[in-house]
C-alpha atoms as a PDB file:
ATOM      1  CA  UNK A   1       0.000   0.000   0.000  1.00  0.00           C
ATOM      2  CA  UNK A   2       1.260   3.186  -0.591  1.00  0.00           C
ATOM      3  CA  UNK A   3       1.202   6.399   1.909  1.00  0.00           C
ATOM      4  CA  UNK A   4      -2.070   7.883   1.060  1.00  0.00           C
ATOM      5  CA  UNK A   5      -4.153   4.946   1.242  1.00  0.00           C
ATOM      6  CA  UNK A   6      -2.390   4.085   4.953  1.00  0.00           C
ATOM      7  CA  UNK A   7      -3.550   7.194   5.740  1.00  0.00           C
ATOM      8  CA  UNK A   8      -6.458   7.041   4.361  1.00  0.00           C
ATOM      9  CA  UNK A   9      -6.916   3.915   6.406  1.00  0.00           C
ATOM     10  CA  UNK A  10      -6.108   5.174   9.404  1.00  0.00           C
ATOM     11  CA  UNK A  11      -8.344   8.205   8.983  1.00  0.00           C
ATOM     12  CA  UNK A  12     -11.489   5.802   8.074  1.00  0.00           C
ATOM     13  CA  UNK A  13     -10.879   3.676  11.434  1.00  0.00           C
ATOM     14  CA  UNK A  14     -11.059   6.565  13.737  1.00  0.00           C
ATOM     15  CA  UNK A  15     -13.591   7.732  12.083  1.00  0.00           C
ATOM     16  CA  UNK A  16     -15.950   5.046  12.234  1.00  0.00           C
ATOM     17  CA  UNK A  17     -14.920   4.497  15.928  1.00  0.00           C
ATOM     18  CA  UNK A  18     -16.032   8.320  16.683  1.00  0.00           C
ATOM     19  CA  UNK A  19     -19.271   7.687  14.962  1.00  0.00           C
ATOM     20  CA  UNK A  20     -20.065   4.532  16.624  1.00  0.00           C
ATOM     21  CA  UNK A  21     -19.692   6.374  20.103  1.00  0.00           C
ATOM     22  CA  UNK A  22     -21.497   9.319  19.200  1.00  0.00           C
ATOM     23  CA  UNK A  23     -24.240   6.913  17.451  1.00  0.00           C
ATOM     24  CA  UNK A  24     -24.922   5.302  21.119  1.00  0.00           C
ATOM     25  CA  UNK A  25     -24.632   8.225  22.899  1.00  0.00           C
ATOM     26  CA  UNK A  26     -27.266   9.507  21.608  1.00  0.00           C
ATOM     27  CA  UNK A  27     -29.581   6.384  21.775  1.00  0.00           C
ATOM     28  CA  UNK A  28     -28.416   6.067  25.350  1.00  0.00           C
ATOM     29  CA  UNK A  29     -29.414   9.611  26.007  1.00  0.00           C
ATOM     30  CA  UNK A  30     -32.980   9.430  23.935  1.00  0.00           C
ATOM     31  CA  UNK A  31     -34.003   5.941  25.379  1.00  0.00           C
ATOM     32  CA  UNK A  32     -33.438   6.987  28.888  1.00  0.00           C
ATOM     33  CA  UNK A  33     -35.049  10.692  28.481  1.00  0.00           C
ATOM     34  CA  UNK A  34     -37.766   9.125  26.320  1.00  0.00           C
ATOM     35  CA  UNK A  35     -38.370   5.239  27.076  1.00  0.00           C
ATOM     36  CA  UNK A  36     -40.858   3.466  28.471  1.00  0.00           C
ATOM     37  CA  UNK A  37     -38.475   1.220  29.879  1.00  0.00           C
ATOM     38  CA  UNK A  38     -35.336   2.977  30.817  1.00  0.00           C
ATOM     39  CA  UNK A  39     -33.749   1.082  32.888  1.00  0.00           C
ATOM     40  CA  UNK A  40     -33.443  -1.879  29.919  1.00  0.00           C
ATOM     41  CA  UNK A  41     -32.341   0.834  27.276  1.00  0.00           C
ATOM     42  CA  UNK A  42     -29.849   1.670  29.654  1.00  0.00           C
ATOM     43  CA  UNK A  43     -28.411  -1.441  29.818  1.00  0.00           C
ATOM     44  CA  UNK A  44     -28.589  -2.033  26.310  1.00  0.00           C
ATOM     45  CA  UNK A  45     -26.645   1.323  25.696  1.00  0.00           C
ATOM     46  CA  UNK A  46     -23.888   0.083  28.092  1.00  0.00           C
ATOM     47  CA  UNK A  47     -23.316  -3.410  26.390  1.00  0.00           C
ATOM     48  CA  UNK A  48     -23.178  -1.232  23.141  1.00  0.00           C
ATOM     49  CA  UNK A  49     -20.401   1.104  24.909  1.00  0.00           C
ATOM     50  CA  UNK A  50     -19.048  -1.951  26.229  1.00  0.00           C
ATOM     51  CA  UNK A  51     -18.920  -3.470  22.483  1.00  0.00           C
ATOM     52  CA  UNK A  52     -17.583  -0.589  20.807  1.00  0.00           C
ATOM     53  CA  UNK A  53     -15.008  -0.002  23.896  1.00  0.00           C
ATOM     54  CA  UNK A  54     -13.483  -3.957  22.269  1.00  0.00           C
ATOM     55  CA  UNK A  55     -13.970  -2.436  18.790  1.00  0.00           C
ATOM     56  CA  UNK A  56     -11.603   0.337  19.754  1.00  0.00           C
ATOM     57  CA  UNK A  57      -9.016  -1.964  21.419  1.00  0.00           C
ATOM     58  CA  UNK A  58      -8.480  -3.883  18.442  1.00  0.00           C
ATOM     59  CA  UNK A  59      -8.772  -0.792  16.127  1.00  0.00           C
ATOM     60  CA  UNK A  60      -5.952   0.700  18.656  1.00  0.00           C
ATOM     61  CA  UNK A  61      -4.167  -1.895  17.772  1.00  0.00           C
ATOM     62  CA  UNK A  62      -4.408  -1.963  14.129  1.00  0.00           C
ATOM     63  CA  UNK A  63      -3.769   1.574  13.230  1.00  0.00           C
ATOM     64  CA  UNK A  64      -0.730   1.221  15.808  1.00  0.00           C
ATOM     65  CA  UNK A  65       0.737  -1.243  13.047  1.00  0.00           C
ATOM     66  CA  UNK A  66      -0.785   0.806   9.974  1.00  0.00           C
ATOM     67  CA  UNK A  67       1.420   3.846  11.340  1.00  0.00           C
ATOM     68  CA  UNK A  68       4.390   1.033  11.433  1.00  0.00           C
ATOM     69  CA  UNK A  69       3.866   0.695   7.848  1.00  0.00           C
ATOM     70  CA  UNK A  70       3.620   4.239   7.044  1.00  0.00           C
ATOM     71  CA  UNK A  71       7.003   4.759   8.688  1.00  0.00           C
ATOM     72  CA  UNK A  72       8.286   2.592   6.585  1.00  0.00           C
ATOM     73  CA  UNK A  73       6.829   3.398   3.413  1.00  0.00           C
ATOM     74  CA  UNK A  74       7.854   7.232   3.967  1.00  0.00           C
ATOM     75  CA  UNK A  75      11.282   6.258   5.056  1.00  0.00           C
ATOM     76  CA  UNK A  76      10.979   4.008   1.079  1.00  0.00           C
ATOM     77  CA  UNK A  77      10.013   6.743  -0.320  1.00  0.00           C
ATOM     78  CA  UNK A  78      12.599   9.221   0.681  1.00  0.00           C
ATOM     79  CA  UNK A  79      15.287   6.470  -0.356  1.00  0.00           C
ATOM     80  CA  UNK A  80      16.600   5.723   3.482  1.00  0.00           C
ATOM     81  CA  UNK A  81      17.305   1.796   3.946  1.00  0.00           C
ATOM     82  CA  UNK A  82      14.784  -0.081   6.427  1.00  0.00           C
ATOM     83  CA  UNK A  83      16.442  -1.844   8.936  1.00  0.00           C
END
């Protein structure tokens, strides 16, 4: 891959990350202000937070190697030997 797809990448996992947060936020926030049943919305928000929370562990993880690559490829680039 070259650089501006890694970044590209990159940019697309956080992004989706942020979203998902926001996304059950939000539901968290309208279920228990507007719900019938709170108090099982509420714990349906936190198993969300709790999935996305795993979601973000791995994603930590796999932009921490993307930006490996990218160090790499930029190093390629500017003609400097990997070691």
């Amino acid at each position: 891959m070259n650089e501006s797809q890694l970044k590209t990448k990159i940019f697309l996992l956080n992004a989706i990350d942020i979203l998902l947060v926001i996304a059950l936020f939000c539901f968290g926030i309208y279920a228990i202000l507007y719900s019938e049943h709170k108090s099982i919305l509420g714990v349906f928000t936190l198993i969300g937070l709790y999935l996305v929370n795993m979601l973000g562990r791995f994603k930590a993880t796999k932009i921490a190697t993307m930006q490996v690559e990218l160090s790499q490829q930029q190093r390629k680039d500017k003609g400097y030997t990997i070691l």
